[in-house]
N, C-alpha and C. Protein backbone atom coordinates (compact mmCIF):
# COMPACT_ATOMS: atom_id res chain seq x y z
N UNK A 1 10.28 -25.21 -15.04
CA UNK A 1 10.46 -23.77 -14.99
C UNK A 1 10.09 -23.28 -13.58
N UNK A 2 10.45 -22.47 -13.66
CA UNK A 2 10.59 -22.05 -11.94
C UNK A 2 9.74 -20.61 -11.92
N UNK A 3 8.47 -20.35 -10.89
CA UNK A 3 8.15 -19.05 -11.46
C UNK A 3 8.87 -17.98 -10.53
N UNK A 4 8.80 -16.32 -11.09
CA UNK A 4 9.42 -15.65 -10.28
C UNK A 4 8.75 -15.05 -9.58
N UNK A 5 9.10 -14.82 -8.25
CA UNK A 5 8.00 -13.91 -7.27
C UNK A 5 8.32 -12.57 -7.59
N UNK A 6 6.95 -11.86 -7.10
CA UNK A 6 7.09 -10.51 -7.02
C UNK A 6 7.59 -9.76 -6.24
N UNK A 7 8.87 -8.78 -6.83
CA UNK A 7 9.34 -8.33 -5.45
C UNK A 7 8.68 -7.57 -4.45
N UNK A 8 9.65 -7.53 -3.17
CA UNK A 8 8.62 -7.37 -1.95
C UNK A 8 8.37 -5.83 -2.25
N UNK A 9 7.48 -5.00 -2.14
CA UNK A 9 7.48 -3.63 -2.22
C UNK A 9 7.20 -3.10 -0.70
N UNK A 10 8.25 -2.13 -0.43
CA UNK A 10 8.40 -1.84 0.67
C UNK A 10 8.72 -0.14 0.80
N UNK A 11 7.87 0.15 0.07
CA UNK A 11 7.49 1.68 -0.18
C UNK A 11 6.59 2.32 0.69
N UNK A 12 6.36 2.93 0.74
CA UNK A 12 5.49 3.70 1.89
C UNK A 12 4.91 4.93 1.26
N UNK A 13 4.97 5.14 -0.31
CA UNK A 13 4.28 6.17 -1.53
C UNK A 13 3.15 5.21 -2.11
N UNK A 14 2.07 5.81 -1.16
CA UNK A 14 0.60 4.69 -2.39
C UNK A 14 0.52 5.32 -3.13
N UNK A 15 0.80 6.52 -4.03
CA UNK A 15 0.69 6.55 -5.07
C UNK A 15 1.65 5.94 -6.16
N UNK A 16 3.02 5.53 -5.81
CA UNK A 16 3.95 4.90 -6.24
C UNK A 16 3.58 3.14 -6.05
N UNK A 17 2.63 3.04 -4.98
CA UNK A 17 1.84 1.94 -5.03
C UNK A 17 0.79 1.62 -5.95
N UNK A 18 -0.07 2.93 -6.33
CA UNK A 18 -1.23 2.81 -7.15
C UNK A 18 -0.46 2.70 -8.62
N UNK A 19 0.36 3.09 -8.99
CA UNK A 19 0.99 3.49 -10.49
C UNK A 19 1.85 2.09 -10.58
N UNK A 20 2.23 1.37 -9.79
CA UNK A 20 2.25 0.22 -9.69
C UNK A 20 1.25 -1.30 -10.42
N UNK A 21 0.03 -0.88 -9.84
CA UNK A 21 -0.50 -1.22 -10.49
C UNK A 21 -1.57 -2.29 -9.23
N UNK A 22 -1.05 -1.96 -8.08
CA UNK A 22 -2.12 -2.20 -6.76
C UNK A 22 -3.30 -1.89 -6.63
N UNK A 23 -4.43 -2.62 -6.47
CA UNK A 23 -5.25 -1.93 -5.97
C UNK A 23 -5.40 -2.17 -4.45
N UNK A 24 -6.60 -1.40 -4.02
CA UNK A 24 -6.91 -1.32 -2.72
C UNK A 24 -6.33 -2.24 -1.43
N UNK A 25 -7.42 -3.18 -1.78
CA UNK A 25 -7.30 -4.48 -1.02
C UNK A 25 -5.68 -4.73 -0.76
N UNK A 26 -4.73 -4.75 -1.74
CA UNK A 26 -3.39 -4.90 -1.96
C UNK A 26 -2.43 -3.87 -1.65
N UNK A 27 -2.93 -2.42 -1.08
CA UNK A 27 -1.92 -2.01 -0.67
C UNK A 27 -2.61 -1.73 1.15
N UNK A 28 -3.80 -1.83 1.53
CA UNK A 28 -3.93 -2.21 2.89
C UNK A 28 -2.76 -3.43 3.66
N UNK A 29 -3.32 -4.54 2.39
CA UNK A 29 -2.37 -5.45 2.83
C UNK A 29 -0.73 -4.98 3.12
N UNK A 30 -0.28 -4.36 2.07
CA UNK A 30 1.28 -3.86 2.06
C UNK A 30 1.05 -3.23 3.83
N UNK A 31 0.48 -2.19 3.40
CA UNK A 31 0.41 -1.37 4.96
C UNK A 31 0.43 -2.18 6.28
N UNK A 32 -0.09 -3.33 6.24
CA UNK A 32 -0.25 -4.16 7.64
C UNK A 32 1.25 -4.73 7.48
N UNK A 33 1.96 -5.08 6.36
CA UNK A 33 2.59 -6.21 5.80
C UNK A 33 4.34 -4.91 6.33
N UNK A 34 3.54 -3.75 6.38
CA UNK A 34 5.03 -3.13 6.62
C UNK A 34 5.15 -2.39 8.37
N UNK A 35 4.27 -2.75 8.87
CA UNK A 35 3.79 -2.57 10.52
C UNK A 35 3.14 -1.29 10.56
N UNK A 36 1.88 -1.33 9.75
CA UNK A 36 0.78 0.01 9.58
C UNK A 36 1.60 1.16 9.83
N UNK A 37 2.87 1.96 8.99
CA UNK A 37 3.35 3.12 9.15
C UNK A 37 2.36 4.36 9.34
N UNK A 38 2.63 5.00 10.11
CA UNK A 38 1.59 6.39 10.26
C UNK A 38 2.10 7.11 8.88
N UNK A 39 3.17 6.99 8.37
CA UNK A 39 2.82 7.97 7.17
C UNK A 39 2.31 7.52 6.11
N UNK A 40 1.65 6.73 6.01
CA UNK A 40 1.09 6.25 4.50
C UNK A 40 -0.88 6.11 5.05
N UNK A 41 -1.31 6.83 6.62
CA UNK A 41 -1.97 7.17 7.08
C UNK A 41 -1.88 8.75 7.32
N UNK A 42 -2.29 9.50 6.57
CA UNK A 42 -2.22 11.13 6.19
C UNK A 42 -3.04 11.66 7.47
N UNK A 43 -3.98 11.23 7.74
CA UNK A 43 -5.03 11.55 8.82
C UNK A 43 -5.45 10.71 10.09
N UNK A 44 -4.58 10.13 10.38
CA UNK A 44 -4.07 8.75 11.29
C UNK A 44 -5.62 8.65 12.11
N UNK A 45 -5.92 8.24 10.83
CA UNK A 45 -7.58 7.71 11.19
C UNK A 45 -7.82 6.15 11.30
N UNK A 46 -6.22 5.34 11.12
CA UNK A 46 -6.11 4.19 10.88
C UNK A 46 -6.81 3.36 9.75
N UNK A 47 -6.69 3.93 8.45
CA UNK A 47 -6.96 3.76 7.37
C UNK A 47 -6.00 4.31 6.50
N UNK A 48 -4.81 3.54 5.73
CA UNK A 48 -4.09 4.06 4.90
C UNK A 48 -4.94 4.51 3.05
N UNK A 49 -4.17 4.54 2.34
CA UNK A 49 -4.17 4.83 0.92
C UNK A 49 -5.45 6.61 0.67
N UNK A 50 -5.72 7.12 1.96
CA UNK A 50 -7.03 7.19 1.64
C UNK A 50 -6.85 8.82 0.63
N UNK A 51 -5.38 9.30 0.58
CA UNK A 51 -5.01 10.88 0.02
C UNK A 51 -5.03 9.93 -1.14
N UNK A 52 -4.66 8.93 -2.09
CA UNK A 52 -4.46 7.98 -3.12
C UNK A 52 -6.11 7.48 -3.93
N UNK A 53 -6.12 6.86 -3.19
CA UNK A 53 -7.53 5.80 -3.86
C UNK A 53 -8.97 6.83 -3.05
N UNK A 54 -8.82 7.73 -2.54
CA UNK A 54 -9.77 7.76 -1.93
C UNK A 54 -10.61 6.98 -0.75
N UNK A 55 -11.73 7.20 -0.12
CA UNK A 55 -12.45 6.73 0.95
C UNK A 55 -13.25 5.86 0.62
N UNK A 56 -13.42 4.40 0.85
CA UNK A 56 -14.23 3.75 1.06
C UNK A 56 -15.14 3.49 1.48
């Protein structure tokens, strides 16, 4: 059996990320993984998700 990967998500809505079912750690990663977009950084403090999950 062959397993299936997860498709690539290439969204730039962490909340469409969080309802997903991502957490943290996993949508930083997305963010590096999509060349750190400034818009999924609300306050281009160079920290994404943070209008979403909140501040760390």
């Amino acid at each position: 059996m062959v397993e299936q990967q997860e498709p690539v998500r290439n969204t730039h809505d962490c909340g469409e990320l969080q309802n997903s079912g991502m957490d943290v750690t996993e949508v930083v990663g997305c963010w590096y993984g999509l060349g750190a977009p400034s818009d999924m950084d609300d306050d281009a403090d160079g920290i994404p998700r943070e209008t979403v999950y909140g501040e760390c």
